[in-house]
N, C-alpha and C. Protein backbone atom coordinates (compact mmCIF):
# COMPACT_ATOMS: atom_id res chain seq x y z
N UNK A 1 -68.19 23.25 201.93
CA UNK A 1 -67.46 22.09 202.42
C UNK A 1 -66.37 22.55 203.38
N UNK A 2 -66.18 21.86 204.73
CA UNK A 2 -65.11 22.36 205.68
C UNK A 2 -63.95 21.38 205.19
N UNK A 3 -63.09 21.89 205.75
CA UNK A 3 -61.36 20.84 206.02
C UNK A 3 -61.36 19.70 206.01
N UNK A 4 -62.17 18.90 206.67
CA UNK A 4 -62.31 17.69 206.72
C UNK A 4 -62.61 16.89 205.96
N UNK A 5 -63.85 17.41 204.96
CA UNK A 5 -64.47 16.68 203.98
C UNK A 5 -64.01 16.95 202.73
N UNK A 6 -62.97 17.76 202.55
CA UNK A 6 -61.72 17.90 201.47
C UNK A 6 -60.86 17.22 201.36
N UNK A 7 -60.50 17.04 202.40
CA UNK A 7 -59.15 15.75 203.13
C UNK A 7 -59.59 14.39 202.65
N UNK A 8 -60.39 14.20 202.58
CA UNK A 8 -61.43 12.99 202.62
C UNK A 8 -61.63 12.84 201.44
N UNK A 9 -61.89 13.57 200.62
CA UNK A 9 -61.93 13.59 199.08
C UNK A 9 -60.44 13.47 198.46
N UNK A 10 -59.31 13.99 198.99
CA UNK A 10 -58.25 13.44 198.41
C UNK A 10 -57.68 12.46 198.79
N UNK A 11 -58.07 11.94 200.15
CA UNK A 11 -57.43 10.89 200.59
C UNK A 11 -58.25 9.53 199.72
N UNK A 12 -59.32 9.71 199.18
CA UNK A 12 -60.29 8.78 198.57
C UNK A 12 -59.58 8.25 197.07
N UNK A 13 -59.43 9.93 196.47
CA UNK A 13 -59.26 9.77 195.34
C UNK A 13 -57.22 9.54 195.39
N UNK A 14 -56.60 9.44 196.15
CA UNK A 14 -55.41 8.79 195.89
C UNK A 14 -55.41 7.18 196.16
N UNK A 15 -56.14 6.86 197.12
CA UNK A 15 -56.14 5.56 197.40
C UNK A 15 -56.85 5.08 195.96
N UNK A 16 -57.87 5.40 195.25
CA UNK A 16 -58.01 5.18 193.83
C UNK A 16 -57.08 5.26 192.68
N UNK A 17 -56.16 6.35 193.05
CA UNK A 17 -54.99 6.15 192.29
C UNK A 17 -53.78 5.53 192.09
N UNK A 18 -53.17 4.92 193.89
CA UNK A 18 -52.95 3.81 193.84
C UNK A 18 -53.37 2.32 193.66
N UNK A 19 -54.60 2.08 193.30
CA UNK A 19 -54.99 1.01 193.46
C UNK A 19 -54.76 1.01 192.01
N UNK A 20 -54.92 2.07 190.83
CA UNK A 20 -54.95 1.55 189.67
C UNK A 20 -53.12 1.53 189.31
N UNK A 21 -52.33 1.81 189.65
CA UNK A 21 -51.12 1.61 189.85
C UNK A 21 -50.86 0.38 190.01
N UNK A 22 -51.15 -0.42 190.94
CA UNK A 22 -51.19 -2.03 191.20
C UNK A 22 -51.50 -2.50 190.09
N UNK A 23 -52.72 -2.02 189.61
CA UNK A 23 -53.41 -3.26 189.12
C UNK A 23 -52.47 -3.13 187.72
N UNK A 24 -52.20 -1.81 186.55
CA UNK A 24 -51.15 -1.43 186.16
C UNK A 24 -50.10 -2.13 186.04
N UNK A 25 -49.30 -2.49 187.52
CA UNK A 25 -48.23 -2.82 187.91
C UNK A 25 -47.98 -4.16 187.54
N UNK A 26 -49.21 -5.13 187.65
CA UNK A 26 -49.37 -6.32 187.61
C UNK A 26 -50.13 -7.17 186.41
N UNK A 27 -50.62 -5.56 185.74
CA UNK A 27 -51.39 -6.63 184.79
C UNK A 27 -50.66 -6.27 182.99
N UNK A 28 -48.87 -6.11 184.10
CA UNK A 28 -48.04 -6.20 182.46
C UNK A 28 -46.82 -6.65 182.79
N UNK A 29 -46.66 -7.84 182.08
CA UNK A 29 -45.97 -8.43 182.96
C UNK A 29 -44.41 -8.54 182.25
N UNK A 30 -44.60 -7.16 180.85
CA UNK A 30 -43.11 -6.86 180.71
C UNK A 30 -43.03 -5.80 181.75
N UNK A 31 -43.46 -5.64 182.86
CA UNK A 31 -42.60 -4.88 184.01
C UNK A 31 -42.30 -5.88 185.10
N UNK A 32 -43.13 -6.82 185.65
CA UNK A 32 -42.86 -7.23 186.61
C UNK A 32 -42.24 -9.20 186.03
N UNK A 33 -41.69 -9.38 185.22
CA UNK A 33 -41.39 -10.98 184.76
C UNK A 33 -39.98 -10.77 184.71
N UNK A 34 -38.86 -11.73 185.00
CA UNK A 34 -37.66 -11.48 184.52
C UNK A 34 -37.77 -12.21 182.98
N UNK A 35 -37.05 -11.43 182.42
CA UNK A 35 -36.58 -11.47 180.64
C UNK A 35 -36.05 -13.10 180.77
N UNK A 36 -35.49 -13.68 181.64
CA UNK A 36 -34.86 -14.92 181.50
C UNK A 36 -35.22 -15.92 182.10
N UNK A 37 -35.26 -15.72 183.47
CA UNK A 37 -36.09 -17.27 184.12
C UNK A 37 -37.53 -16.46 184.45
N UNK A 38 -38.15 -15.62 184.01
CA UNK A 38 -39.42 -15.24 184.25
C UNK A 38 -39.95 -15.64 185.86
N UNK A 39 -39.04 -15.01 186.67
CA UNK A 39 -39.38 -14.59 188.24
C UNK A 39 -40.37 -13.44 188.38
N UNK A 40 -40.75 -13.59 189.24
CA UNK A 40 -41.56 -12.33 189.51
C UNK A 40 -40.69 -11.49 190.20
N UNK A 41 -40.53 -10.30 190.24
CA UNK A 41 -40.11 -8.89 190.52
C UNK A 41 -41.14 -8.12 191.28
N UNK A 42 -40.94 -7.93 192.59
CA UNK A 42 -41.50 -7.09 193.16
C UNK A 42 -41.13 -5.68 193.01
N UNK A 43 -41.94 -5.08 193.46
CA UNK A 43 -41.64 -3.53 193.75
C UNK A 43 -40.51 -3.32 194.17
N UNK A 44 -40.02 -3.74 194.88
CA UNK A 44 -38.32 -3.56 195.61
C UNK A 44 -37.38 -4.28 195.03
N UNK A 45 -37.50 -5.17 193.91
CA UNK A 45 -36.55 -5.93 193.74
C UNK A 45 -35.48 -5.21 192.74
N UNK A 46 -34.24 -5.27 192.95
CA UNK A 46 -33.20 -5.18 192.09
C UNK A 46 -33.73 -5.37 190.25
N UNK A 47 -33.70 -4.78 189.61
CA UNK A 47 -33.61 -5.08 188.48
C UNK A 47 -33.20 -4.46 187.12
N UNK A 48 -32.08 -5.01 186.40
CA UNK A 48 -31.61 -4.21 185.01
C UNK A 48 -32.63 -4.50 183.51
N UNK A 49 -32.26 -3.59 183.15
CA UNK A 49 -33.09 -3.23 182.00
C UNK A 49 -31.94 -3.77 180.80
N UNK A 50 -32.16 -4.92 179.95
CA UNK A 50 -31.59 -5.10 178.58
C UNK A 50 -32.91 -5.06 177.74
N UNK A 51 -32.12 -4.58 176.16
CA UNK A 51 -33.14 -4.74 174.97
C UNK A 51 -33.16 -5.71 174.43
N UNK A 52 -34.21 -6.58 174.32
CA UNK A 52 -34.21 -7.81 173.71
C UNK A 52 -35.47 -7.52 172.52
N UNK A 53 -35.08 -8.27 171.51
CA UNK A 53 -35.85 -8.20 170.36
C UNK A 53 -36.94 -6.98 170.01
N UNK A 54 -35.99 -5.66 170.57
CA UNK A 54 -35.93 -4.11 170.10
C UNK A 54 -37.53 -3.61 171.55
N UNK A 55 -37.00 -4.34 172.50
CA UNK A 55 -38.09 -3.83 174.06
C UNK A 55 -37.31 -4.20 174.78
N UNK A 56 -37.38 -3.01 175.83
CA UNK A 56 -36.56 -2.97 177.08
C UNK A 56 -37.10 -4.45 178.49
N UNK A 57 -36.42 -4.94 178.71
CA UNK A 57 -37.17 -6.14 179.58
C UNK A 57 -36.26 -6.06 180.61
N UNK A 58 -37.10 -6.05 181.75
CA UNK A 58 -36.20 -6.72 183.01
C UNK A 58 -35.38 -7.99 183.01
N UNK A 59 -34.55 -7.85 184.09
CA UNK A 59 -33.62 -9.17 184.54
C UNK A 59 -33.35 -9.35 185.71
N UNK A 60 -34.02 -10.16 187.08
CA UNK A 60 -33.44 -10.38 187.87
C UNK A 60 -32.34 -9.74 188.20
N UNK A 61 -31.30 -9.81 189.63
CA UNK A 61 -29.89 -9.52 189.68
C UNK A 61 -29.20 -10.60 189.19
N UNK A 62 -29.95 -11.86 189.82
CA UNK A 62 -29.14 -13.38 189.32
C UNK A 62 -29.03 -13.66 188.06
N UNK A 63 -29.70 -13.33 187.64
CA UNK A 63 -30.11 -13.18 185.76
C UNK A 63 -29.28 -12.35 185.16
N UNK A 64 -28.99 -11.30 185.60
CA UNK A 64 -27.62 -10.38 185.46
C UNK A 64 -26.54 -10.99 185.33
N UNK A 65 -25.90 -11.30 186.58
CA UNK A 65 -25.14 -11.78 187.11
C UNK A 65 -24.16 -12.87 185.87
N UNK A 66 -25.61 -13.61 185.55
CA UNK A 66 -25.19 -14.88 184.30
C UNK A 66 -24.62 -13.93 182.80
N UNK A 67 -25.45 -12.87 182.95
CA UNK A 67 -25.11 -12.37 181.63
C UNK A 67 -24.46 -11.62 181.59
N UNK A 68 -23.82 -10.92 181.84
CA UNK A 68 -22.94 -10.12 182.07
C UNK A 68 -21.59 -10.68 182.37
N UNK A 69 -21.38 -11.59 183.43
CA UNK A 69 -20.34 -12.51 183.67
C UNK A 69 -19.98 -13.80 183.02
C-alpha cells in the first residue's frame, strides 16, 4: 500500500469516528437538554454542571443565572 491509500484509510475511519460521536452526542439527552427548561445545548453552548437527584445535569447560562441569583 503507498501514502495515499493509508491517508485514505484514516481519513475514512475518523470520519466514522466522528459520526459516532454525534450520534453519541445526541442520542443522550442528559448531555445535550438543559436540567430546567430542557433547551437544547449545542456543542458550543455555555453550560454548568449541577447534581440533581445524585447525576450531574446541564443548565443553560440563563438557567444559571436563575439559580444561582
Amino acid at each position: 500500500m503507498d501514502e495515499s491509500a493509508v491517508e485514505i484509510i484514516f481519513i475514512i475511519i475518523g470520519c466514522i469516528g466522528i459520526a459516532i460521536a454525534v450520534f453519541a452526542y445526541n442520542g443522550n439527552p442528559d448531555l445535550h437538554n438543559c436540567g430546567s427548561c430542557g433547551k437544547y445545548l449545542d456543542i458550543k453552548a455555555k453550560r454548568v454542571w449541577y447534581e440533581t437527584e445524585g447525576k450531574k445535569v446541564p443548565f443553560c447560562a440563563k438557567c444559571d443565572r436563575k439559580h444561582s441569583g
